[in-house]
Protein backbone atom coordinates (compact mmCIF):
# COMPACT_ATOMS: atom_id res chain seq x y z
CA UNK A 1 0.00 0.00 0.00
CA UNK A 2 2.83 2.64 0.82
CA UNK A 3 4.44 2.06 -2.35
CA UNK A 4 1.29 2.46 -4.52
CA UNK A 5 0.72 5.98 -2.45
CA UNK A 6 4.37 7.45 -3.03
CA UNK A 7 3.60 8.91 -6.54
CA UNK A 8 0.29 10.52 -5.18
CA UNK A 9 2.27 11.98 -2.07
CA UNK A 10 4.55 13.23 -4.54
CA UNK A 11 2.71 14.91 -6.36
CA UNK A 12 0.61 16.63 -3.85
CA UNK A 13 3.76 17.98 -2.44
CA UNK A 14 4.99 19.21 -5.11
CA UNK A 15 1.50 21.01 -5.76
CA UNK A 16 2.06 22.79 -2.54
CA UNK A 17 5.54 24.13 -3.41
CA UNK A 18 4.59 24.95 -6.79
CA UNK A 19 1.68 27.23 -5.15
CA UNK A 20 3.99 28.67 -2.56
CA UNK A 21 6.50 29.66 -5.14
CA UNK A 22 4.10 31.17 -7.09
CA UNK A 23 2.15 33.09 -4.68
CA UNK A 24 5.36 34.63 -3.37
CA UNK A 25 6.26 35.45 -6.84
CA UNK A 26 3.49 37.56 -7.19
CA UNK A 27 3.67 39.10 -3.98
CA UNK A 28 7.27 40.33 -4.69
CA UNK A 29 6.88 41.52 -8.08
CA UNK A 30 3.03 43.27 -6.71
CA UNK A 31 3.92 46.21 -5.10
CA UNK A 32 6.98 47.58 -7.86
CA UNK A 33 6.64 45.54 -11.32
CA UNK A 34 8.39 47.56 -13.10
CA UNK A 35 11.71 46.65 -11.11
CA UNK A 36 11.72 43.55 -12.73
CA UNK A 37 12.06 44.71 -16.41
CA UNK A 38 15.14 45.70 -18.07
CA UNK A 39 16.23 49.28 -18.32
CA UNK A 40 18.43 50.86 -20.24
CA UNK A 41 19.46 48.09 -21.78
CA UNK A 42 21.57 47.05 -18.94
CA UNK A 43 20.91 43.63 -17.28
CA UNK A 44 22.58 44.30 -14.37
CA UNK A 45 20.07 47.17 -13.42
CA UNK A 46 17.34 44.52 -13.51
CA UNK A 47 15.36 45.25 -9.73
CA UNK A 48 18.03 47.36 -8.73
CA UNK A 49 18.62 48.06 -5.04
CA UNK A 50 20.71 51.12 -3.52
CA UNK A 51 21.58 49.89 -0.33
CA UNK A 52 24.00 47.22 0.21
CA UNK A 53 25.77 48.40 3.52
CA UNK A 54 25.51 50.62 6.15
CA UNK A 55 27.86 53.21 4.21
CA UNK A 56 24.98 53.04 1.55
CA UNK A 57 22.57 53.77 4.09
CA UNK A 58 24.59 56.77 5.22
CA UNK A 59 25.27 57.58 1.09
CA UNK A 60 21.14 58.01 1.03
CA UNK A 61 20.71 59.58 3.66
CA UNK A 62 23.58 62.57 2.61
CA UNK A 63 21.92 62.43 -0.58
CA UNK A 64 18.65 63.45 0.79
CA UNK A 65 19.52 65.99 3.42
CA UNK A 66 21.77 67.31 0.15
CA UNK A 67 18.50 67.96 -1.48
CA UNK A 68 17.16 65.26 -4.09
CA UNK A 69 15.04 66.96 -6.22
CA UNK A 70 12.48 64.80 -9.44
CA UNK A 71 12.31 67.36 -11.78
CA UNK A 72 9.04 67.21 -14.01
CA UNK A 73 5.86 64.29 -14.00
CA UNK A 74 8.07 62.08 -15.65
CA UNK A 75 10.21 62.00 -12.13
CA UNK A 76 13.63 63.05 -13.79
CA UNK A 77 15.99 62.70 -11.12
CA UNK A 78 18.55 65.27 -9.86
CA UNK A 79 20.86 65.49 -6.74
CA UNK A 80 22.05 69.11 -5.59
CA UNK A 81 25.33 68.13 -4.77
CA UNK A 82 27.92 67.91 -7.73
CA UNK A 83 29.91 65.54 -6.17
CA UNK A 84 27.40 63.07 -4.22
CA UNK A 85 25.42 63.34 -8.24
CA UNK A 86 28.63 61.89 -9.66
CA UNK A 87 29.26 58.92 -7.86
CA UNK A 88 28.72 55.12 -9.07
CA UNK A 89 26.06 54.37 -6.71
CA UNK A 90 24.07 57.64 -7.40
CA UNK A 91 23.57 56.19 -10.77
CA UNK A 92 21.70 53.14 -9.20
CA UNK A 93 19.21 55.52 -7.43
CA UNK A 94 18.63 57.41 -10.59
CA UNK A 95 17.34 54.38 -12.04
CA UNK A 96 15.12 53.48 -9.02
CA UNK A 97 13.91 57.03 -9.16
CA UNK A 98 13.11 57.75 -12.57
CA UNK A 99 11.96 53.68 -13.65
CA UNK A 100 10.46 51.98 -10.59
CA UNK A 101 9.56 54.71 -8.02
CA UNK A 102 5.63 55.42 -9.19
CA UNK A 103 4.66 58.51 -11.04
CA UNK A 104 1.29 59.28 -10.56
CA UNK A 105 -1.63 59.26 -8.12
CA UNK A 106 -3.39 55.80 -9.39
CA UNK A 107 0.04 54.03 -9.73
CA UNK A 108 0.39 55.37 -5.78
CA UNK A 109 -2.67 54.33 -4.62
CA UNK A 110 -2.26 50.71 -6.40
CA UNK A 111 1.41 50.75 -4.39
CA UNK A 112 -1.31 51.77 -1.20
CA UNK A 113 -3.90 49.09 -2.20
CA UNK A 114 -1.17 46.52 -2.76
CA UNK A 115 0.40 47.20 0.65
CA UNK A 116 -2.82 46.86 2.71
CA UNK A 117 -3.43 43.55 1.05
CA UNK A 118 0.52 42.12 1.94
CA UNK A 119 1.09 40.12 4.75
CA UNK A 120 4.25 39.81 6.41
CA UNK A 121 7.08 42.03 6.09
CA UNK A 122 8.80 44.34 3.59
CA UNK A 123 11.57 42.86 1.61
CA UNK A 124 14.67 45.36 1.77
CA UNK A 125 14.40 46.67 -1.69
CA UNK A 126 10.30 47.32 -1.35
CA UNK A 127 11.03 49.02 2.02
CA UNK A 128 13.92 51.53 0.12
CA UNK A 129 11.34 52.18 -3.25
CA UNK A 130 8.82 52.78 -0.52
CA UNK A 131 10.73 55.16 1.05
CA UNK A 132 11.48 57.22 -1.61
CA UNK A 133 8.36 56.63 -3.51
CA UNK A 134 7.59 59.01 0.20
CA UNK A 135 9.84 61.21 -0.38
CA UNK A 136 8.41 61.69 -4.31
CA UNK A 137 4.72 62.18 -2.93
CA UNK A 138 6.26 64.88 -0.66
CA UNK A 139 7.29 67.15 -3.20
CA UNK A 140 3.93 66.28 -5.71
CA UNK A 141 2.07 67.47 -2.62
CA UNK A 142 4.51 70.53 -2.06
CA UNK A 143 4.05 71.29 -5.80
CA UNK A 144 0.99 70.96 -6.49
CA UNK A 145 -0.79 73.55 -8.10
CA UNK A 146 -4.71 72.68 -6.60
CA UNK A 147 -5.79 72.44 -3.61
CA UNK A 148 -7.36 69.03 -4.83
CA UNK A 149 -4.19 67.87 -6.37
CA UNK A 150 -2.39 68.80 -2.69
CA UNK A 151 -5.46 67.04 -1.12
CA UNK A 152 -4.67 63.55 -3.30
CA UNK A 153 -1.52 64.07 -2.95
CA UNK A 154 -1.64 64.20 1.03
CA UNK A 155 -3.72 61.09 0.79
CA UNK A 156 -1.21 59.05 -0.38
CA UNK A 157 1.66 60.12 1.59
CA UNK A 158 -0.43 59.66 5.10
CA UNK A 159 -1.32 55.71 3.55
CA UNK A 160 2.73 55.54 2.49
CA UNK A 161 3.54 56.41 6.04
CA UNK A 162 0.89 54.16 7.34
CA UNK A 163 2.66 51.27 5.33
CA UNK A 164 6.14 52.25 6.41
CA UNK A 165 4.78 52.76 10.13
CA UNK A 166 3.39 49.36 10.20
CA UNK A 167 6.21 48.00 8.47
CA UNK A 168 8.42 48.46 11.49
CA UNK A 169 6.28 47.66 13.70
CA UNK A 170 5.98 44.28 12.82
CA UNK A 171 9.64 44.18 12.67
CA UNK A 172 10.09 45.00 16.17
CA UNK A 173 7.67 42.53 17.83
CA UNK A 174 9.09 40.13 15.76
């Protein structure tokens, strides 16, 4: 009897990891799809990620008390600071900022809706795009030229924050 069962065992088991795999497939690539396609025809910048180390940590954090600015809707990207702009690794957050960080208000709120919906926490690389995908909404909401644009734009940095605030509170009870 336990020999005719093996193949059935089998092949539920392998059902289950083939579902697991999946679903965390589409979990990661949920909340910032467009990390996972190639940009400028470079492979290697293929979901990017800035921070690597603790001196990249302090790297972004210079960079942003520097002054980081996204220059039009199409989120060009710009540092302040000649010489933190012409580093190797600034060229990595370019990328995250100008191809994966999202745009515009429904791409935000699907990053919001997506978020509510996650269980479990942020990977390192959503955490970072979510972080400055904050820092984006903060100057569309500075910017904005309506007091209903400001309004949306508000919106979706208080659910960001939310997300972020959450986030690391999970992190500590863990």
């Amino acid at each position: 009897m336990p020999a005719i069962m093996l193949p059935w065992i089998v092949l539920i088991i392998s059902l289950f990891y083939c579902n697991s795999i999946s679903a965390t497939y589409h979990r990661r690539r949920g909340f910032f799809p467009s990390a996972l396609r190639v940009k400028r025809g470079t492979a290697s910048l293929v979901n990017p990620i800035f921070q690597n180390s603790i001196k990249d940590v302090n790297l972004l954090f210079e960079i942003l008390l520097a002054g980081l600015q996204f220059e039009d809707e199409r989120g060009l990207f710009s540092v302040h600071d000649e010489e933190l702009a012409s580093l190797r690794q600034t060229h990595k957050l370019e990328v995250i900022c100008e191809d994966i960080v999202p745009k515009t208000l429904p791409e935000v709120h699907r990053l919001t809706s997506a978020l509510v919906q996650g269980v479990g926490a942020l990977t390192r690389e959503d955490f970072e795009r979510l972080v400055l995908t904050l820092v984006y909404t903060a100057q569309q909401m500075a910017q904005a030229s309506t007091a209903h644009q400001r309004d949306a734009w508000a919106g979706s940095f208080t659910n960001l924050y939310n997300a972020i605030k959450k986030d690391l509170s999970s992190q500590q009870s863990i």
